[in-house]
C-alpha atoms as a PDB file:
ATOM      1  CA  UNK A   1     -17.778  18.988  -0.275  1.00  0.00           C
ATOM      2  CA  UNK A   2     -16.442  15.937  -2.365  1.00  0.00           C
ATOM      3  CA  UNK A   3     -19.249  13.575  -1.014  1.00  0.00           C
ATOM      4  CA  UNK A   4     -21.941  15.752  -2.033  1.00  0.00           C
ATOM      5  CA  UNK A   5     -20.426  16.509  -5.484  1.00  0.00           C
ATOM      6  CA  UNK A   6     -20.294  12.594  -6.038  1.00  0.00           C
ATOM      7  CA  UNK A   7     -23.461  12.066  -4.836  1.00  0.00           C
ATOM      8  CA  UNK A   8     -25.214  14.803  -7.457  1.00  0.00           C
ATOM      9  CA  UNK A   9     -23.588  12.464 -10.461  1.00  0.00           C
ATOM     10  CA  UNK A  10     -23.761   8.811  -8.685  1.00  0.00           C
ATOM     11  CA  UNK A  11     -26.580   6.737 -10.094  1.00  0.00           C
ATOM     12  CA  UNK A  12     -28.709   3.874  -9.094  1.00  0.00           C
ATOM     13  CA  UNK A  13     -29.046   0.625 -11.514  1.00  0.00           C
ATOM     14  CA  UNK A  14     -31.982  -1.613  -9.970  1.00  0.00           C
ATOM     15  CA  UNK A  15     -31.506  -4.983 -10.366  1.00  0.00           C
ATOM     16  CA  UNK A  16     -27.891  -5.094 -11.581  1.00  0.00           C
ATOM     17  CA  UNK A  17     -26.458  -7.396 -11.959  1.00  0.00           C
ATOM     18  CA  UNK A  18     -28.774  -9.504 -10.577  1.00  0.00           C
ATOM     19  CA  UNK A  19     -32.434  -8.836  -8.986  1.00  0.00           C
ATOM     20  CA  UNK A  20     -32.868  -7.299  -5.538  1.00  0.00           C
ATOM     21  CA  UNK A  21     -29.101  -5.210  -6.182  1.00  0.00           C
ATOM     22  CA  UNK A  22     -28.948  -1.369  -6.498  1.00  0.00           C
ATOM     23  CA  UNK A  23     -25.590  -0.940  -8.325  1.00  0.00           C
ATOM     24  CA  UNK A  24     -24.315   2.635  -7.647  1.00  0.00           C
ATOM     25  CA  UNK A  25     -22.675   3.644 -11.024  1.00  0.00           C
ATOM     26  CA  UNK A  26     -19.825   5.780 -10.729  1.00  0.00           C
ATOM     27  CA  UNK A  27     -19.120   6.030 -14.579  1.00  0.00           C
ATOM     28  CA  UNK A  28     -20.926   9.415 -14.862  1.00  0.00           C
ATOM     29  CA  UNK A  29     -18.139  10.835 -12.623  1.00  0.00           C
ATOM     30  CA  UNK A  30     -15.589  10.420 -15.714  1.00  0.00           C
ATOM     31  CA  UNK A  31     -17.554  13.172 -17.828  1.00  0.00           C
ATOM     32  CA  UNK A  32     -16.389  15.659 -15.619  1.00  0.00           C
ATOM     33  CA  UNK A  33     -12.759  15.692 -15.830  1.00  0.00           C
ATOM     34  CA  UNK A  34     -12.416  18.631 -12.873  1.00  0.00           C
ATOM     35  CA  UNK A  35     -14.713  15.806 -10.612  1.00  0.00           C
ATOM     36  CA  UNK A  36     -11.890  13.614 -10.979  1.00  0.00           C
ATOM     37  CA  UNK A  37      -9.271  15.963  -9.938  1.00  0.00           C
ATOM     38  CA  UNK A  38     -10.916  16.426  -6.967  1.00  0.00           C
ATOM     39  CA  UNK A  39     -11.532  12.907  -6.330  1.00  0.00           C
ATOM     40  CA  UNK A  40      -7.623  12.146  -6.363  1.00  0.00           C
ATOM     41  CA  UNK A  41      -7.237  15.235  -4.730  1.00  0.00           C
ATOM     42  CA  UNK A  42      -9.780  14.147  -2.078  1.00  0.00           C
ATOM     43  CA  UNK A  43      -7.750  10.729  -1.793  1.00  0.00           C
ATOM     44  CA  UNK A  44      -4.592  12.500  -1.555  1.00  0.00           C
ATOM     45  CA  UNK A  45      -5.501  14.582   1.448  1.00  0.00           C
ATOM     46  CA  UNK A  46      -6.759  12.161   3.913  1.00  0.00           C
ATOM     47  CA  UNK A  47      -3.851   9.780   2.804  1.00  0.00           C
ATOM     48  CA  UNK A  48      -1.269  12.624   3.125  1.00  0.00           C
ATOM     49  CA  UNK A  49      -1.037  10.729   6.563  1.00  0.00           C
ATOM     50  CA  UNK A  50       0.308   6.928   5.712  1.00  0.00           C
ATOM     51  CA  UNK A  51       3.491   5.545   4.257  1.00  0.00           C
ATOM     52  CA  UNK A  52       2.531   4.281   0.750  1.00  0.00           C
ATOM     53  CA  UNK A  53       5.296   2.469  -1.313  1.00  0.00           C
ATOM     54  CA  UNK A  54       2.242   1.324  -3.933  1.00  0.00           C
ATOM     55  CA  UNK A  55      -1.402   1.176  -4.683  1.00  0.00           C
ATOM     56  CA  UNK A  56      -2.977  -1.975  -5.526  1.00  0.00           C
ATOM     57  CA  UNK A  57      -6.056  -1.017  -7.759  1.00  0.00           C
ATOM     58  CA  UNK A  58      -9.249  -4.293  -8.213  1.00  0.00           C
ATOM     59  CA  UNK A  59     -10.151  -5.093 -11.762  1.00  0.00           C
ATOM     60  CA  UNK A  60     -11.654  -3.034 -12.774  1.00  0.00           C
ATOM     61  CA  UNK A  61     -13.330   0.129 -11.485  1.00  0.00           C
ATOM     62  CA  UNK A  62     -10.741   0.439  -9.168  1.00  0.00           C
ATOM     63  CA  UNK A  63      -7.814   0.783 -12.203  1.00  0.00           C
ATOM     64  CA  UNK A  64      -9.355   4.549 -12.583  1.00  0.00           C
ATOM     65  CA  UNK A  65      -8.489   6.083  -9.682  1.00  0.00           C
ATOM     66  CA  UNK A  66      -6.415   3.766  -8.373  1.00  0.00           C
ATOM     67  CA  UNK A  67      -4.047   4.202 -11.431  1.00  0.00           C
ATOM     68  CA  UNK A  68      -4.346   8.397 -10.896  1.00  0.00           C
ATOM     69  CA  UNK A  69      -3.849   7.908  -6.907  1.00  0.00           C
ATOM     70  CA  UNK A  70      -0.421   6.104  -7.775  1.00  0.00           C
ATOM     71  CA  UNK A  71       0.696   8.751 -10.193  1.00  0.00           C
ATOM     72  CA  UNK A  72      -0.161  11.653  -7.951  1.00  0.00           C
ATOM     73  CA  UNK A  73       1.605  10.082  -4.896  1.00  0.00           C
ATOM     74  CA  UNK A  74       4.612   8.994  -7.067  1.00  0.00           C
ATOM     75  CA  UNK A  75       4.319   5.059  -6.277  1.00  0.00           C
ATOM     76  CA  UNK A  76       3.812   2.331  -8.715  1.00  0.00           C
ATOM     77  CA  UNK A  77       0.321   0.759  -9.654  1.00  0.00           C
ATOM     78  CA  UNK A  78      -0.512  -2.961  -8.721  1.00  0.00           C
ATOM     79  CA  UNK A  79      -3.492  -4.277 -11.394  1.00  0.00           C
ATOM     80  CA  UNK A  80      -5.473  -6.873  -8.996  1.00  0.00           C
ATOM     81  CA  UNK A  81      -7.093  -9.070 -11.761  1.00  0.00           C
ATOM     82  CA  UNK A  82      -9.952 -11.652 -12.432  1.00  0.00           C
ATOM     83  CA  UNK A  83      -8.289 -14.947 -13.372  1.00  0.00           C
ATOM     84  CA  UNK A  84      -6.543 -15.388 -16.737  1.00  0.00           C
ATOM     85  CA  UNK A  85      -5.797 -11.977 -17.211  1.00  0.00           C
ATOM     86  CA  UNK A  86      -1.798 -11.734 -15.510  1.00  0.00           C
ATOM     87  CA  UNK A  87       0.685 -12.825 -18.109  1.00  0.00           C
ATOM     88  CA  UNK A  88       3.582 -13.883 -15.223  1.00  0.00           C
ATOM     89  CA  UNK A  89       3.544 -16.181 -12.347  1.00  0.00           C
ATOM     90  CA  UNK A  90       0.811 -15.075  -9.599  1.00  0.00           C
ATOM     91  CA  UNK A  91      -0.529 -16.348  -6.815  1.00  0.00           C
ATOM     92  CA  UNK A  92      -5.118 -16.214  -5.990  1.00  0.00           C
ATOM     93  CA  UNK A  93      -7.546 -16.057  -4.117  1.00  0.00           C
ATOM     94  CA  UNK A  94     -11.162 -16.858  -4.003  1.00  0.00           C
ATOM     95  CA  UNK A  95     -13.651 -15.878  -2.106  1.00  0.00           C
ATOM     96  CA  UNK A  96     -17.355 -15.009  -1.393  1.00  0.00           C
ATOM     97  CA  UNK A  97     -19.241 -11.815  -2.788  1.00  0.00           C
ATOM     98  CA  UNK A  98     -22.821 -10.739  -1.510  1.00  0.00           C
ATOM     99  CA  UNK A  99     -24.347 -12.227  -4.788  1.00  0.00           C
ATOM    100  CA  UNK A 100     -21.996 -15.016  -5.708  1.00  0.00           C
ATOM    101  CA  UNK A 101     -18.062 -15.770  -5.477  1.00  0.00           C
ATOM    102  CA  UNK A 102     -15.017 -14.802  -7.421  1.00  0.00           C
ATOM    103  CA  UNK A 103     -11.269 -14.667  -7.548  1.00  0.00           C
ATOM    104  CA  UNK A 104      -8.531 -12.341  -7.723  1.00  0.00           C
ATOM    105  CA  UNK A 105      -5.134 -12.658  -9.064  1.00  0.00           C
ATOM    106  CA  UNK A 106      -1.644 -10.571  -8.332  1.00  0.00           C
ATOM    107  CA  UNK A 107       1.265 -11.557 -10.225  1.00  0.00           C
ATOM    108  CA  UNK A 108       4.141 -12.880  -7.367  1.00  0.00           C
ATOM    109  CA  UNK A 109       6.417  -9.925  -8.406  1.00  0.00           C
ATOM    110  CA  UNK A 110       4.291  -6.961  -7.734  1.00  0.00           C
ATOM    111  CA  UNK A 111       6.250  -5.861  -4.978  1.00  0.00           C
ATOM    112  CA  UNK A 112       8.698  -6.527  -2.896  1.00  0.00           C
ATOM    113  CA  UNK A 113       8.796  -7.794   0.592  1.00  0.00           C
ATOM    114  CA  UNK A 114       7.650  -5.173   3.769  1.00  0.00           C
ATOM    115  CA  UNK A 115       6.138  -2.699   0.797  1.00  0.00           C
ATOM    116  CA  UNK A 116       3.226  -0.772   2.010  1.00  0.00           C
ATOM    117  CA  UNK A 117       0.361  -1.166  -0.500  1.00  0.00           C
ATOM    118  CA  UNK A 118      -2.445   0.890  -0.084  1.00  0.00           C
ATOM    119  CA  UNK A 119      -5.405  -0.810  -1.316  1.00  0.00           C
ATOM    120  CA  UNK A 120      -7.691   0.642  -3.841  1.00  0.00           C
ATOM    121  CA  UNK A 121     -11.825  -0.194  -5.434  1.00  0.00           C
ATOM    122  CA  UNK A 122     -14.596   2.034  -6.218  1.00  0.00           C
ATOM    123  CA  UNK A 123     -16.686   0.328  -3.660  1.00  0.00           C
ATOM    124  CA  UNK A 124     -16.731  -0.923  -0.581  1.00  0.00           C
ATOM    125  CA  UNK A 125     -19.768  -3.593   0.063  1.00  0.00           C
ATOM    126  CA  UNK A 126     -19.301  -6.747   2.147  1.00  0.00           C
ATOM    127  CA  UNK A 127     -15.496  -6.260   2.215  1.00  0.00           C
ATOM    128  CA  UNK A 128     -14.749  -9.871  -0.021  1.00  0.00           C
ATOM    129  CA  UNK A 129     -12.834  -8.402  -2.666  1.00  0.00           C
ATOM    130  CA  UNK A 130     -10.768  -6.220  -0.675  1.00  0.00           C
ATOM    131  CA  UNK A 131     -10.086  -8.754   2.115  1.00  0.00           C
ATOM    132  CA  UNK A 132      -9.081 -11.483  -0.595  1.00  0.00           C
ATOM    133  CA  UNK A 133      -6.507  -8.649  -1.749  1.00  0.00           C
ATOM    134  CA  UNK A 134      -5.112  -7.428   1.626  1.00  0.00           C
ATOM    135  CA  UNK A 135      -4.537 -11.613   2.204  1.00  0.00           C
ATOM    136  CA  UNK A 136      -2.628 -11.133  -1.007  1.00  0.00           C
ATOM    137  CA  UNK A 137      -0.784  -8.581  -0.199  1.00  0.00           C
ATOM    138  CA  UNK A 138      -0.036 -10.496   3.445  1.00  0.00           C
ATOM    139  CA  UNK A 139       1.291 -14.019   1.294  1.00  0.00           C
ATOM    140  CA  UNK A 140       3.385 -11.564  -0.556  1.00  0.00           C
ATOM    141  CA  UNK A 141       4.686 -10.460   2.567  1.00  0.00           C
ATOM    142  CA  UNK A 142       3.433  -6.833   1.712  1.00  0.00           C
ATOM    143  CA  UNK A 143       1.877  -4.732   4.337  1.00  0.00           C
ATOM    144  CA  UNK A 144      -1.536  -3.401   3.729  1.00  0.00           C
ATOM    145  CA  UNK A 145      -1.315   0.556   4.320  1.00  0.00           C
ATOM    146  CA  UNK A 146      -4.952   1.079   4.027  1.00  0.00           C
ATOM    147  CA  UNK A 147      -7.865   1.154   2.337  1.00  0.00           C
ATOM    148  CA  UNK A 148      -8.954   3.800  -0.380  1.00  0.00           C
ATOM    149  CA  UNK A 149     -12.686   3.361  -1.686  1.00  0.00           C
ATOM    150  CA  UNK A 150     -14.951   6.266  -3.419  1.00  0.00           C
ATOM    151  CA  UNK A 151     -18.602   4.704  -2.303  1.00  0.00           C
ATOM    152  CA  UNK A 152     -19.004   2.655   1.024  1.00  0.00           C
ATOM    153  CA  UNK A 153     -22.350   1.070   1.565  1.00  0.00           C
ATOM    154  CA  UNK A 154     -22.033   1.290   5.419  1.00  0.00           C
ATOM    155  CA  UNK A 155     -25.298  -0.878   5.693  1.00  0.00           C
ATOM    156  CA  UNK A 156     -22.740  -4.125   4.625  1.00  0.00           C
ATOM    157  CA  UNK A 157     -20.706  -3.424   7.612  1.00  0.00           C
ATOM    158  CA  UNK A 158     -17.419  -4.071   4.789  1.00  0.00           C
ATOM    159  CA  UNK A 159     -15.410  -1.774   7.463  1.00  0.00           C
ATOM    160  CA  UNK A 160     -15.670  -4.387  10.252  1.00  0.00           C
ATOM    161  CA  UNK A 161     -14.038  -7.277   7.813  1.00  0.00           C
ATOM    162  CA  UNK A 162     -11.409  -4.740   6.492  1.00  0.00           C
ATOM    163  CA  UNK A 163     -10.140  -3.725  10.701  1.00  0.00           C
ATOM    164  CA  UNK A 164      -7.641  -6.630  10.916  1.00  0.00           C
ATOM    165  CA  UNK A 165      -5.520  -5.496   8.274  1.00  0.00           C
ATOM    166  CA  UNK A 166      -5.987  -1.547   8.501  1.00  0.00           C
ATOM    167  CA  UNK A 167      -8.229   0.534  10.525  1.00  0.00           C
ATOM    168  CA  UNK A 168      -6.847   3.395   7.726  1.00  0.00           C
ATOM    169  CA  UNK A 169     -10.295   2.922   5.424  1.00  0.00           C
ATOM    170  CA  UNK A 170     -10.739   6.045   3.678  1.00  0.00           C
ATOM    171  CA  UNK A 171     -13.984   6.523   1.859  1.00  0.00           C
ATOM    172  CA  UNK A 172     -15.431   9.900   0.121  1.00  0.00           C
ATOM    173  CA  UNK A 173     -18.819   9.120   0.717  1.00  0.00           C
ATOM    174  CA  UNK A 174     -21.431   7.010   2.239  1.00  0.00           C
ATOM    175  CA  UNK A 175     -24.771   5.501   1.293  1.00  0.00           C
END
């Protein structure tokens, strides 16, 4: 089972990046290349379901399987980035995280009008990040397809802000 297989590699950080946070650290899931198959292969299966014309991926864990996701279902990849970063015109948002605030960036071209993005992180907390990219994809006048994360922290409730743009929010497992 995926969930178990990512939980064996998974690690705890205490008090990162700031005291009182437990930062689960997926980076030990990139030694094992045949993990990472089956992580996109995981992905791929319980999205086999939705209409995706793209994947929108958040700077940055969610570039690395985000990036592989859009390859393996034949869409493009959207980079989501931290300010300053986008060469082109974009458009931003900012909003609150559970230990401080932050904003995203999309450039204004990423897609075109009615695509269906499916929205990509590693993580799924409070929601904030993800929610500040589905509104994104909503100026755009994208429509969100779902939600893709590896990790969900269910005890942030980050499902219940995510509902009004998808209730497709796939995770592979759960702390």
């Amino acid at each position: 089972m995926i969930s178990d297989s990512l939980k064996s590699v998974i690690r705890d950080i205490k008090d990162f990046p700031k005291p009182g946070i437990i930062f689960k650290d997926v980076t030990p899931i990139f030694k094992d290349p045949d993990l990472c198959s089956k992580v996109v292969d995981a992905f791929a299966d319980r999205l086999k379901h939705l209409q995706i014309d793209a994947v929108a991926g958040i700077e940055s864990r969610g570039f690395l399987f985000g990036l592989m996701l859009a390859n393996r279902l034949g869409v493009p990849f959207i980079p989501v980035r931290k300010p300053g970063k986008l060469p082109f015109s974009i458009v931003k948002k900012s909003y609150e995280l559970e230990y401080g605030s932050a904003t995203i960036e999309i450039h204004t071209d990423a897609f075109e009008p009615g695509c269906r993005v499916l929205i990509h992180d590693d993580l799924l907390a409070t929601g904030g990040t993800a929610a500040a990219t589905a509104e994104l994809v909503t100026e755009l006048k994208g429509v969100v397809a779902g939600f893709a994360f590896v990790i969900n922290l269910e005890f942030l409730n980050g499902r219940d802000r995510l509902g009004s743009f998808s209730s497709d929010i796939i995770t592979l497992t759960d702390y």
